[in-house]
N, C-alpha and C. Protein backbone atom coordinates (compact mmCIF):
# COMPACT_ATOMS: atom_id res chain seq x y z
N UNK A 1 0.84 -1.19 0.00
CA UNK A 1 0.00 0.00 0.00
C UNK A 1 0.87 1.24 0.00
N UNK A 2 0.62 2.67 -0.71
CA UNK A 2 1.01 3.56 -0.47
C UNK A 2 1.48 3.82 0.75
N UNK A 3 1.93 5.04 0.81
CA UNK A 3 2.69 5.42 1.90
C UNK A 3 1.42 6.72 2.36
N UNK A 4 0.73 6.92 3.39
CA UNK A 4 -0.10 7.40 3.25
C UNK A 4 0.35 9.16 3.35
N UNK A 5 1.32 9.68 3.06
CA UNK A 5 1.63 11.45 2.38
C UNK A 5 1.35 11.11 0.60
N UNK A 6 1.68 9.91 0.28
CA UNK A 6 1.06 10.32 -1.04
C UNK A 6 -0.45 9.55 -1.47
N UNK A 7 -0.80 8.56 -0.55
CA UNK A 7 -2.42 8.40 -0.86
C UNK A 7 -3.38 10.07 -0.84
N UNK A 8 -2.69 10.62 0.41
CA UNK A 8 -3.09 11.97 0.57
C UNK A 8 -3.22 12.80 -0.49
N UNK A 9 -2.15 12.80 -0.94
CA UNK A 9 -1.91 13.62 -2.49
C UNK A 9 -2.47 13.36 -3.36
N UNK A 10 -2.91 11.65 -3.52
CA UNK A 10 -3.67 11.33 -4.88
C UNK A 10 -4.86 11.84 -4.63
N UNK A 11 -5.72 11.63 -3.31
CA UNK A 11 -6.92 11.79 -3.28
C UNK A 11 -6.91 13.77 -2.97
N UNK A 12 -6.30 14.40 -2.77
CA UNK A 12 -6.33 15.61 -2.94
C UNK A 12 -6.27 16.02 -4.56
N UNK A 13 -5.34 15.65 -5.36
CA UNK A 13 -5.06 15.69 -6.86
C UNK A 13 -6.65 15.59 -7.45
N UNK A 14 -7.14 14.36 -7.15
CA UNK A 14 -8.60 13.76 -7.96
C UNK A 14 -9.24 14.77 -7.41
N UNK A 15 -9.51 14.94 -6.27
CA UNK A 15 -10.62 15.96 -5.50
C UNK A 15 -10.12 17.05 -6.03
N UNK A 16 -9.70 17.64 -6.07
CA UNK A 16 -9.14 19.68 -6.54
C UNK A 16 -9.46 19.40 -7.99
N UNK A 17 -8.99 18.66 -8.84
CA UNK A 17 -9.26 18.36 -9.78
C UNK A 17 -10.45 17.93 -10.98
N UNK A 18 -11.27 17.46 -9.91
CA UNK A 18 -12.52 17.15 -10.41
C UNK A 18 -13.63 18.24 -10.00
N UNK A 19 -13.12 18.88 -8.72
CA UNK A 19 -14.21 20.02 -8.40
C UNK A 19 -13.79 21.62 -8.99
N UNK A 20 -12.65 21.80 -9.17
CA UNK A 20 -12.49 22.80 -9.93
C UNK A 20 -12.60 22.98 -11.85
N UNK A 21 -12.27 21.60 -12.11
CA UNK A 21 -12.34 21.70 -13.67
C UNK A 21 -13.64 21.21 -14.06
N UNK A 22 -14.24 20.75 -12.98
CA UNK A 22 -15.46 19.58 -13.63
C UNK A 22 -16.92 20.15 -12.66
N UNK A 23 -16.69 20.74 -11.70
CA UNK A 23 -17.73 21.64 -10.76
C UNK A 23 -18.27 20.47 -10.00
N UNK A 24 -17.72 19.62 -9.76
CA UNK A 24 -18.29 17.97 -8.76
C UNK A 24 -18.44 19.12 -7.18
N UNK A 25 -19.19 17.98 -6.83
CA UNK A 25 -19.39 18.59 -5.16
C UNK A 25 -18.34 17.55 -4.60
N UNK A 26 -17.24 17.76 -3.65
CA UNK A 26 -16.41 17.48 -2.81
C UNK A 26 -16.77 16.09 -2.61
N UNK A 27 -18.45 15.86 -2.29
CA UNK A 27 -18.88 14.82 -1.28
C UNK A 27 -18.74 13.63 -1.66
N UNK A 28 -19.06 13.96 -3.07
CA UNK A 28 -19.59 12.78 -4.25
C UNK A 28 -18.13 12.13 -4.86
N UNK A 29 -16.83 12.87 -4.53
CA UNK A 29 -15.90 12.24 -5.08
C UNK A 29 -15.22 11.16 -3.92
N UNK A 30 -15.78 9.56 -3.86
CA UNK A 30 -15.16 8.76 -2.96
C UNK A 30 -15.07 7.36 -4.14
N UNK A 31 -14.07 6.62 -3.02
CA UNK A 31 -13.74 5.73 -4.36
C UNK A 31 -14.44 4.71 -4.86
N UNK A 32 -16.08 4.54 -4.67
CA UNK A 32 -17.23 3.56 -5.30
C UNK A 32 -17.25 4.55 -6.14
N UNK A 33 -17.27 5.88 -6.31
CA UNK A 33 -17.68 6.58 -7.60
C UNK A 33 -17.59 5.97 -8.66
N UNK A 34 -18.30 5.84 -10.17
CA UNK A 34 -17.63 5.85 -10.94
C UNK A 34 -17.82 7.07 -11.72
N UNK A 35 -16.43 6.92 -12.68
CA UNK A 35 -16.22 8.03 -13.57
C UNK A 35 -17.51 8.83 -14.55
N UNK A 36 -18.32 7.98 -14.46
CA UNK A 36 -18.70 8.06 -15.60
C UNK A 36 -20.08 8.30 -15.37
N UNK A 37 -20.97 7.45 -14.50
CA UNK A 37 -22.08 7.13 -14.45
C UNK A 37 -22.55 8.05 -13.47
N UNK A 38 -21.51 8.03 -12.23
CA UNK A 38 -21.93 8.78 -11.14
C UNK A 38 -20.95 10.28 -11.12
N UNK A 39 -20.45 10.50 -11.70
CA UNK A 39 -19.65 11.69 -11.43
C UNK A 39 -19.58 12.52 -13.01
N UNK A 40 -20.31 11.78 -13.99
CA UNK A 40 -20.53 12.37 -15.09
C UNK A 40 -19.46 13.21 -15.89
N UNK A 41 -18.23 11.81 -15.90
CA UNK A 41 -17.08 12.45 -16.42
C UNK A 41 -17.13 11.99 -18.06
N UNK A 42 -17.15 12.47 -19.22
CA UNK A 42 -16.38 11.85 -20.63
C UNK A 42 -15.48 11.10 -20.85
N UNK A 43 -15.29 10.89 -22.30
CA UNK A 43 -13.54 10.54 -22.14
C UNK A 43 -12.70 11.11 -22.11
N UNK A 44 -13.40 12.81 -22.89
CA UNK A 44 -11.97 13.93 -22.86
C UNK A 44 -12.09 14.72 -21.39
N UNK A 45 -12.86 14.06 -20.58
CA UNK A 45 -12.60 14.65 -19.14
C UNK A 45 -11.88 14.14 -18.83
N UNK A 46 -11.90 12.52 -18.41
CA UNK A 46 -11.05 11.73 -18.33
C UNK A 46 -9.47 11.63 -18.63
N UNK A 47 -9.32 12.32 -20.23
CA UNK A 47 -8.05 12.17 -20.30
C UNK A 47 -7.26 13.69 -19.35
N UNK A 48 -8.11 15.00 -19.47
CA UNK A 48 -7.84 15.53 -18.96
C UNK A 48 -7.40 15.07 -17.53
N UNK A 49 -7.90 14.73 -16.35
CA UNK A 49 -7.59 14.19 -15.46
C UNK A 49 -6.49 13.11 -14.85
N UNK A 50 -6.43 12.61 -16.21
CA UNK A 50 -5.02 11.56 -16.26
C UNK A 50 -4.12 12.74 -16.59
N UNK A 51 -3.99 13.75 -17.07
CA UNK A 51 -2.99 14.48 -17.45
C UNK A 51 -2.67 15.59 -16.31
N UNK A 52 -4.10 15.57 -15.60
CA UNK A 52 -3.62 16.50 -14.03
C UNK A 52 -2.74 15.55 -13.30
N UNK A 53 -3.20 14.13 -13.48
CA UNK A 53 -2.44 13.40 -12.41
C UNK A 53 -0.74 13.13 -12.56
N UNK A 54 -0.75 12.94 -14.13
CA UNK A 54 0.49 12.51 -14.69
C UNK A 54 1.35 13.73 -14.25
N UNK A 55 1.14 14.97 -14.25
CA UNK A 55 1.82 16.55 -13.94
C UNK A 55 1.91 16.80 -12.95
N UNK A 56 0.68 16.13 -11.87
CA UNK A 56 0.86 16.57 -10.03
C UNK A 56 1.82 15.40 -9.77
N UNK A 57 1.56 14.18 -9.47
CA UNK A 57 1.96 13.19 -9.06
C UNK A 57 3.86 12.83 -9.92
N UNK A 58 3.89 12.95 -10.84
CA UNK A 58 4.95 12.93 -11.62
C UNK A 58 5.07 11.46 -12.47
N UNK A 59 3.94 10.57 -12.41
CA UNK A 59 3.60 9.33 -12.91
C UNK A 59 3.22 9.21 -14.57
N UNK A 60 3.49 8.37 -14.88
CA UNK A 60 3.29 8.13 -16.35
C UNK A 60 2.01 7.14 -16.32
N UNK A 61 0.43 7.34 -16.98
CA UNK A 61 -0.43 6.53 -16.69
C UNK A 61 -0.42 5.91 -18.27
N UNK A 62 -0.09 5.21 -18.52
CA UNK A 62 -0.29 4.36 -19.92
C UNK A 62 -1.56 4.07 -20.00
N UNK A 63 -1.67 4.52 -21.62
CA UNK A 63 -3.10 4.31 -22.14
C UNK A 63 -4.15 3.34 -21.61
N UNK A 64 -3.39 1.94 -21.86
CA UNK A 64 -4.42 0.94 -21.60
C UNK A 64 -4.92 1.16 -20.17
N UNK A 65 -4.16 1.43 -19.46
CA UNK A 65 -4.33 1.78 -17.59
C UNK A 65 -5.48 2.41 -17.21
N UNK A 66 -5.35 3.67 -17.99
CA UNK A 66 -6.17 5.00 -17.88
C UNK A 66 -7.41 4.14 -18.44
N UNK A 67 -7.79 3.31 -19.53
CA UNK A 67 -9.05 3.00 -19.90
C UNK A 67 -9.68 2.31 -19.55
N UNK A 68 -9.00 1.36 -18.27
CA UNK A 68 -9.70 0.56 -17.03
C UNK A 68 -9.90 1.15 -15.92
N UNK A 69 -9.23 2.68 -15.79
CA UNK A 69 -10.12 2.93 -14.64
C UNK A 69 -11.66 3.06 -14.82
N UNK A 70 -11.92 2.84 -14.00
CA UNK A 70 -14.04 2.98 -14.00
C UNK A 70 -14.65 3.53 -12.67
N UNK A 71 -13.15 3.91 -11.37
CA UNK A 71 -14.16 4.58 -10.26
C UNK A 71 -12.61 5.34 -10.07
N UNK A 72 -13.09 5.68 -8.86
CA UNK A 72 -12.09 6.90 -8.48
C UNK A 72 -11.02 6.03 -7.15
N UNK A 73 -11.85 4.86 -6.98
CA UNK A 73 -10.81 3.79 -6.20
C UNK A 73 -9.59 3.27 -7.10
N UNK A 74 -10.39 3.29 -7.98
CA UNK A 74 -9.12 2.46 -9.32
C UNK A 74 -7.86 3.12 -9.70
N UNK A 75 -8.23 4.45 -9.86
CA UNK A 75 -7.21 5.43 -9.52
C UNK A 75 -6.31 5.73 -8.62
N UNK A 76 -6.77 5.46 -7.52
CA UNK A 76 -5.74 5.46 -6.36
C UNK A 76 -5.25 4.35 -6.20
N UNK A 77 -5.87 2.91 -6.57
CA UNK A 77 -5.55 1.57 -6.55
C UNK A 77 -4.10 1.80 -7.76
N UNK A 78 -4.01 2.32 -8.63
CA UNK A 78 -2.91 2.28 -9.46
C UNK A 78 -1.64 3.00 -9.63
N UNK A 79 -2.20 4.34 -8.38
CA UNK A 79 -0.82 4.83 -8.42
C UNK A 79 -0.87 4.39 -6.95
N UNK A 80 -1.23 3.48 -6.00
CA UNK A 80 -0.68 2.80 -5.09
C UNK A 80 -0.18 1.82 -5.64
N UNK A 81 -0.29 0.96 -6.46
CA UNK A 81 0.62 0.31 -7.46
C UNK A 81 2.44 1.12 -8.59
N UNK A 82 1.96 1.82 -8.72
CA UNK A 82 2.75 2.71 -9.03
C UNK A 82 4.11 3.33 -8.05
N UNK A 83 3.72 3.39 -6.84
CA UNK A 83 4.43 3.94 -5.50
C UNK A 83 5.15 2.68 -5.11
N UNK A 84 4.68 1.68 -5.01
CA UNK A 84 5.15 0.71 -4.80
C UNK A 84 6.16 0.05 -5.40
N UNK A 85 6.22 0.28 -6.94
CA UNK A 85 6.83 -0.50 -7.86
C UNK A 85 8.01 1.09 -7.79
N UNK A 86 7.99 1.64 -7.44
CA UNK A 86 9.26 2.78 -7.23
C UNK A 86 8.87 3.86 -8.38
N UNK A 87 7.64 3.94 -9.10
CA UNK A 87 8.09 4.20 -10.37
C UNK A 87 7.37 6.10 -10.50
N UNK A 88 6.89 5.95 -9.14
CA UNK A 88 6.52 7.69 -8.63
C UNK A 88 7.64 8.68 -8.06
N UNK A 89 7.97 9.50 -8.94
CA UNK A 89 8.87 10.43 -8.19
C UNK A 89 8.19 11.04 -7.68
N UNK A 90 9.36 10.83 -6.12
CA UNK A 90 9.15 11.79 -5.09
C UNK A 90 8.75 10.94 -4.14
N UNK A 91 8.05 9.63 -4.26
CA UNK A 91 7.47 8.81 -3.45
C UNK A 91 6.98 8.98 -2.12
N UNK A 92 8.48 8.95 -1.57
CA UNK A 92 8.45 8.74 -0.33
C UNK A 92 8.53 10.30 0.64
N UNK A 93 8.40 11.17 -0.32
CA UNK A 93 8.51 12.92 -0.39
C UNK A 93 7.26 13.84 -0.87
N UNK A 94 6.48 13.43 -1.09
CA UNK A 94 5.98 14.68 -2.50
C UNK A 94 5.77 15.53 -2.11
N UNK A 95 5.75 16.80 -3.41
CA UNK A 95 5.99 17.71 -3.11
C UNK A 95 7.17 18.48 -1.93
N UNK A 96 8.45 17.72 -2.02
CA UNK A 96 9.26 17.71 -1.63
C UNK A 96 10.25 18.94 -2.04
N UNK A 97 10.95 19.93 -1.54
CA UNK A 97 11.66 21.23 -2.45
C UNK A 97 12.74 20.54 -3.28
């Protein structure tokens, strides 16, 4: 499992992210959400959002990755996969000077 300073970060990233670019209410972003059905995201929202994450987080989300997420757990489920496998800069830091 993540290290929980950057579970923090992911789920801050998705949340700031989805309520400022997408006008979501705070409440509604937990990780049964899904993208789509319940949070009424597209695909070019979607990619947008992989591209906030790829720029906050410093992670590379490969295509096929990004097109299995389907909730907002899955998302954090993969860059807790991601953290793990070493492959997040900053990891064990973020937002580190």
């Amino acid at each position: 499992m993540a290290e929980p300073n950057v579970a923090e970060k992911v789920r801050k990233v998705v949340t700031e992210t989805l309520v400022s670019e997408f006008e979501l209410e705070p409440e509604k972003i937990v990780p049964a959400a899904r993208l789509r059905e319940d949070l009424g995201l597209d695909s070019l929202d979607g990619v947008d959002l992989i591209v906030a994450l790829e720029k906050s987080l410093n992670v590379r989300i490969p295509e096929n990755d990004a097109r299995q997420m389907r909730t907002v757990g899955d998302i954090h489920a993969f860059i807790d996969k991601a953290v793990a496998a070493g492959s997040v800069e900053g990891a064990a830091a973020p937002n580190a000077p």
